[in-house]
C-alpha atoms as a PDB file:
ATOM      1  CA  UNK A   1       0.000   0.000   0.000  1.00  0.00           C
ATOM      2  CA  UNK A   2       2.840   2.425   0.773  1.00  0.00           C
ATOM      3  CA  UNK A   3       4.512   1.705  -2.718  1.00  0.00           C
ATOM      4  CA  UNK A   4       1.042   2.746  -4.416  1.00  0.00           C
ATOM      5  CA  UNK A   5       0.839   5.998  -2.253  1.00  0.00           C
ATOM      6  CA  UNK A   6       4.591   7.207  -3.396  1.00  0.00           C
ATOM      7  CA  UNK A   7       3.571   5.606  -7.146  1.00  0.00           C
ATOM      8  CA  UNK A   8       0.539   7.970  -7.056  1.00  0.00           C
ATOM      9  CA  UNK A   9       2.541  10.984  -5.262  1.00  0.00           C
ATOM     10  CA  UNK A  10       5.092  10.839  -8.498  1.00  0.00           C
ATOM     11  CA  UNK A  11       2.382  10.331 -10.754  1.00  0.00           C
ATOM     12  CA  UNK A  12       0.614  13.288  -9.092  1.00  0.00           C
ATOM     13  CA  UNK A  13       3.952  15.429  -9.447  1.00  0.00           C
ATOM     14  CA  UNK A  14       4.031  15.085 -13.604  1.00  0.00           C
ATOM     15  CA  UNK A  15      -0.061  15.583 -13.243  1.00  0.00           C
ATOM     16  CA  UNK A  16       0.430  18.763 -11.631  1.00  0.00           C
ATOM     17  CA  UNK A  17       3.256  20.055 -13.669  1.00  0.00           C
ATOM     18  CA  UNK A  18       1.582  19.206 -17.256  1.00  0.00           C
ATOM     19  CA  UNK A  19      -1.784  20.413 -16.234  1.00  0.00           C
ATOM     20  CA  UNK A  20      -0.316  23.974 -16.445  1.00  0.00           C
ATOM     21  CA  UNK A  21       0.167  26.215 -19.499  1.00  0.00           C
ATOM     22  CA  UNK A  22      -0.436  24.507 -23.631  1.00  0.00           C
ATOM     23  CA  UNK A  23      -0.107  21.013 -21.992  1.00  0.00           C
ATOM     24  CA  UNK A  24      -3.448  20.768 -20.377  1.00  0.00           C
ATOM     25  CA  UNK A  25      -5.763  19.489 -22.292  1.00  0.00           C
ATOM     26  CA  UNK A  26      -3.385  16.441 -22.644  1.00  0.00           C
ATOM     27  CA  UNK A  27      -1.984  16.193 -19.140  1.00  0.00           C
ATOM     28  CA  UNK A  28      -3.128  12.684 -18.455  1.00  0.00           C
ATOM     29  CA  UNK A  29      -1.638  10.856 -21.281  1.00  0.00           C
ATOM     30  CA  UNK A  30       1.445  12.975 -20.669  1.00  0.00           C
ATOM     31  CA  UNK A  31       1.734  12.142 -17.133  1.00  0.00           C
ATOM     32  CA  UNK A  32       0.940   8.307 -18.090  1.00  0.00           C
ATOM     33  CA  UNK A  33       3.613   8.175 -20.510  1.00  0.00           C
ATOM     34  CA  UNK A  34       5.906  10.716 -18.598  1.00  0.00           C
ATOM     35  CA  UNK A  35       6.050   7.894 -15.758  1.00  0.00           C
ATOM     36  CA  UNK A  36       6.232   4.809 -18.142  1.00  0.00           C
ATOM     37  CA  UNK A  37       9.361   6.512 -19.462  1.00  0.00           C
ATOM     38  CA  UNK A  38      10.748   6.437 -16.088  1.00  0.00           C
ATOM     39  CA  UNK A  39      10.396   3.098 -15.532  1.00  0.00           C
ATOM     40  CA  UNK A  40      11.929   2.238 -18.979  1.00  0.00           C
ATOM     41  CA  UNK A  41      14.712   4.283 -17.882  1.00  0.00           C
ATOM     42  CA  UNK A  42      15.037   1.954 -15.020  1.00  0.00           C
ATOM     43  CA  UNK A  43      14.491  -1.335 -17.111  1.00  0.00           C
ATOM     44  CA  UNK A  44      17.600  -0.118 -19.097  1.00  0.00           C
ATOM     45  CA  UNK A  45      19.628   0.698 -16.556  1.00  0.00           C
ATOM     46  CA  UNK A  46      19.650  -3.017 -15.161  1.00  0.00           C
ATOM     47  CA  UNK A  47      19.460  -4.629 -18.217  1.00  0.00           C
ATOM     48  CA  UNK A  48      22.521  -2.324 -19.421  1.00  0.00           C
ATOM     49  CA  UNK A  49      24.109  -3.445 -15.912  1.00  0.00           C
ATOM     50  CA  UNK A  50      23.317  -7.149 -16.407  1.00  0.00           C
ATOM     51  CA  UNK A  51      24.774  -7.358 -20.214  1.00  0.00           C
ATOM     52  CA  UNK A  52      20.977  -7.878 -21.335  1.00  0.00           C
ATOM     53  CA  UNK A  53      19.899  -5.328 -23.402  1.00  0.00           C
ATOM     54  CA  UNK A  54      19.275  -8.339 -26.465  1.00  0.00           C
ATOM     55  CA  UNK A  55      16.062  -9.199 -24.225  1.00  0.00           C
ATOM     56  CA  UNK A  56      14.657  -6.222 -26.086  1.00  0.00           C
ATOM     57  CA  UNK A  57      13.723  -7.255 -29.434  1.00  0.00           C
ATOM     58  CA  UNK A  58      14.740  -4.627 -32.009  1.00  0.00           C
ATOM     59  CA  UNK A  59      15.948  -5.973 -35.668  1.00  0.00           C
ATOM     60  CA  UNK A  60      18.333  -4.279 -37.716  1.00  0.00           C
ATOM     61  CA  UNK A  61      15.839  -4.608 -40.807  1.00  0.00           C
ATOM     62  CA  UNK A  62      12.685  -3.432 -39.243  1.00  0.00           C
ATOM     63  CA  UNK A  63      11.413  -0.238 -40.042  1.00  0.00           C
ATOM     64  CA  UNK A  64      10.955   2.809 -37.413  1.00  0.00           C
ATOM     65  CA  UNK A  65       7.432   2.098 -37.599  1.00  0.00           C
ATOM     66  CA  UNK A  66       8.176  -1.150 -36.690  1.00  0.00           C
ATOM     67  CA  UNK A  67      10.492  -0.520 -33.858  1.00  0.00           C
ATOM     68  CA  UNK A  68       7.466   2.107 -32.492  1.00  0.00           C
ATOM     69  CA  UNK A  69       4.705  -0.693 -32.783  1.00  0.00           C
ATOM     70  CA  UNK A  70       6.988  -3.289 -30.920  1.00  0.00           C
ATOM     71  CA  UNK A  71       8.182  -0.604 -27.692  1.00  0.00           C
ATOM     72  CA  UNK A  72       4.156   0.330 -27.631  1.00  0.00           C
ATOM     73  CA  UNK A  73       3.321  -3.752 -27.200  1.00  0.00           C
ATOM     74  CA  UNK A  74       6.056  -4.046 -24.836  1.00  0.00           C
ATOM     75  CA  UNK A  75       4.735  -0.848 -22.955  1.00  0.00           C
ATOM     76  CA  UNK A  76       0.876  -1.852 -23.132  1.00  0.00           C
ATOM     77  CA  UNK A  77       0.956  -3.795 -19.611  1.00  0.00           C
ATOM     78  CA  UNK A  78       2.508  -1.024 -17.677  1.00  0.00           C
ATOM     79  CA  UNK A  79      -0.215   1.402 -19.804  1.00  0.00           C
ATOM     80  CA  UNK A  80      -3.158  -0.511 -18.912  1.00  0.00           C
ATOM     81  CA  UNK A  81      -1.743  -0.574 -15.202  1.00  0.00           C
ATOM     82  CA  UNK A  82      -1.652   3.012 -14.784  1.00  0.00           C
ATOM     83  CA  UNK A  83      -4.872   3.737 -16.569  1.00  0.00           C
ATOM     84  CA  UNK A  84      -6.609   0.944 -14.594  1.00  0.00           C
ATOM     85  CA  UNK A  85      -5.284   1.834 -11.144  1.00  0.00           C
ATOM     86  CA  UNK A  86      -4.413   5.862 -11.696  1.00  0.00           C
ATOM     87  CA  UNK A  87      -7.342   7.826 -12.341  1.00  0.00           C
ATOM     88  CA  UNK A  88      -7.336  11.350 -13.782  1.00  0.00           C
ATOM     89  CA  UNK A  89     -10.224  12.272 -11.301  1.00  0.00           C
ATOM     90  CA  UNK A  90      -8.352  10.899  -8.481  1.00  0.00           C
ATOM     91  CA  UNK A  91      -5.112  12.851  -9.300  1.00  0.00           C
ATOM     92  CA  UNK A  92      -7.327  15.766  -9.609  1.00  0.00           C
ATOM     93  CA  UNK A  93      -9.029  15.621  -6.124  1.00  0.00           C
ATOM     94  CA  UNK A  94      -5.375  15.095  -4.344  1.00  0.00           C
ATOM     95  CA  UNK A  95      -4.232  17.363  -1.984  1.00  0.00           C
ATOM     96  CA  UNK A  96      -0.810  17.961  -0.498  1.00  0.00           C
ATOM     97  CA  UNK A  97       1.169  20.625   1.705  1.00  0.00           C
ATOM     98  CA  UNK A  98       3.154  23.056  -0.633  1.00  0.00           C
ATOM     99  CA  UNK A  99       6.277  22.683   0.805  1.00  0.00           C
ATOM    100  CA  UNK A 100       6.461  18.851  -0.239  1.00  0.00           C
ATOM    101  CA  UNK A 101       4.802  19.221  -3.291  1.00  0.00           C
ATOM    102  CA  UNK A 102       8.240  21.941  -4.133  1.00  0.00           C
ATOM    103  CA  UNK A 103      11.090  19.515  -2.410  1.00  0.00           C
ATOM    104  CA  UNK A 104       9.793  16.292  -3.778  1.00  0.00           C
ATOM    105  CA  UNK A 105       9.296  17.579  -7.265  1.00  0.00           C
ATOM    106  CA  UNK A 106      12.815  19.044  -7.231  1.00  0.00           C
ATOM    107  CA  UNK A 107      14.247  15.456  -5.994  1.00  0.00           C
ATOM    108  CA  UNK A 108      11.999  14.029  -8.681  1.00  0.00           C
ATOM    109  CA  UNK A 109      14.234  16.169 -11.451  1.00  0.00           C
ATOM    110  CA  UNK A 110      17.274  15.876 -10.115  1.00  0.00           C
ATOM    111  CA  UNK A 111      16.460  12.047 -10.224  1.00  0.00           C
ATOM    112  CA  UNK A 112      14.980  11.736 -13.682  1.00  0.00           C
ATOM    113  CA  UNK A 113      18.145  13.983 -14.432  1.00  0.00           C
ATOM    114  CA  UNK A 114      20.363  11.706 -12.794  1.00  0.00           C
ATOM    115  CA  UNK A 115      18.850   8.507 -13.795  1.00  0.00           C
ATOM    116  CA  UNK A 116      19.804   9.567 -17.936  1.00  0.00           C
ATOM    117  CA  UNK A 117      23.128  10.151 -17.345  1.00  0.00           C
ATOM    118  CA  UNK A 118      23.588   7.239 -15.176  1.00  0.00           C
ATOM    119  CA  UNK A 119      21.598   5.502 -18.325  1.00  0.00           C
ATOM    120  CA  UNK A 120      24.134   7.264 -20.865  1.00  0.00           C
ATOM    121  CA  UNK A 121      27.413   6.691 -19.293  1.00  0.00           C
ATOM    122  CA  UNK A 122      26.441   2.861 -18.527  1.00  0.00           C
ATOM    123  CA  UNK A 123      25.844   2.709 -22.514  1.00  0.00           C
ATOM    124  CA  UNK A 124      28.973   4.193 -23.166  1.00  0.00           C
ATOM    125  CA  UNK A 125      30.801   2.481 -20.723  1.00  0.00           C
ATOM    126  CA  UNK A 126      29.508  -1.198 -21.674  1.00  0.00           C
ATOM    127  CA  UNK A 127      28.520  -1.125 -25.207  1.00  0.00           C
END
């Protein structure tokens, strides 16, 4: 239960940021993909450390359509899960203190930050 609350506190964080300004209209698919990019980010990372980035299908001779249609099947279960157990009007009706809302969403940029470098320099360094 306490990994859902911080799941829904980070989702909450990219909510709140892309509901402002030309962004939304959109903000819910935004923040939905904005947090599925995250956890790619992660999958790479260990599969990078592990020497098993071939467990990602991708063929030299496929097209980039191709390549897009396979990362969006690979993606679909972590897609349904958000949109299944996220709800926009749940992320709406949230509520936290200011303060937190300003340090945690600063930590979570310095750590999305962090986390593509770390990604970069491990791809550099091992491939």
């Amino acid at each position: 239960m306490v990994r859902m609350k911080f799941i829904r506190f980070i989702t909450y964080l990219f909510y709140r940021y892309y509901s402002k300004g030309p962004t939304s209209e959109v903000s819910y698919m935004k923040t939905i993909c904005s947090v599925i990019f995250l956890i790619w980010i992660h999958i790479f990372i260990v599969l990078i450390i592990i020497g098993k980035t071939d467990l990602i299908p991708n063929d030299d001779n496929s097209t980039k359509g191709m390549k897009y249609l396979k990362m969006a099947l690979i993606s679909s279960p972590f897609f349904l899960f958000f949109l299944l157990f996220i709800k926009e009007k749940d992320l709406k009706s949230m509520e936290y203190d200011e303060d937190k809302i300003r340090v945690a969403t600063k930590v979570l940029w310095t750590y999305v930050i962090f986390s593509l470098i770390l990604m970069s320099v491990l791809m550099v360094t091992f491939a």
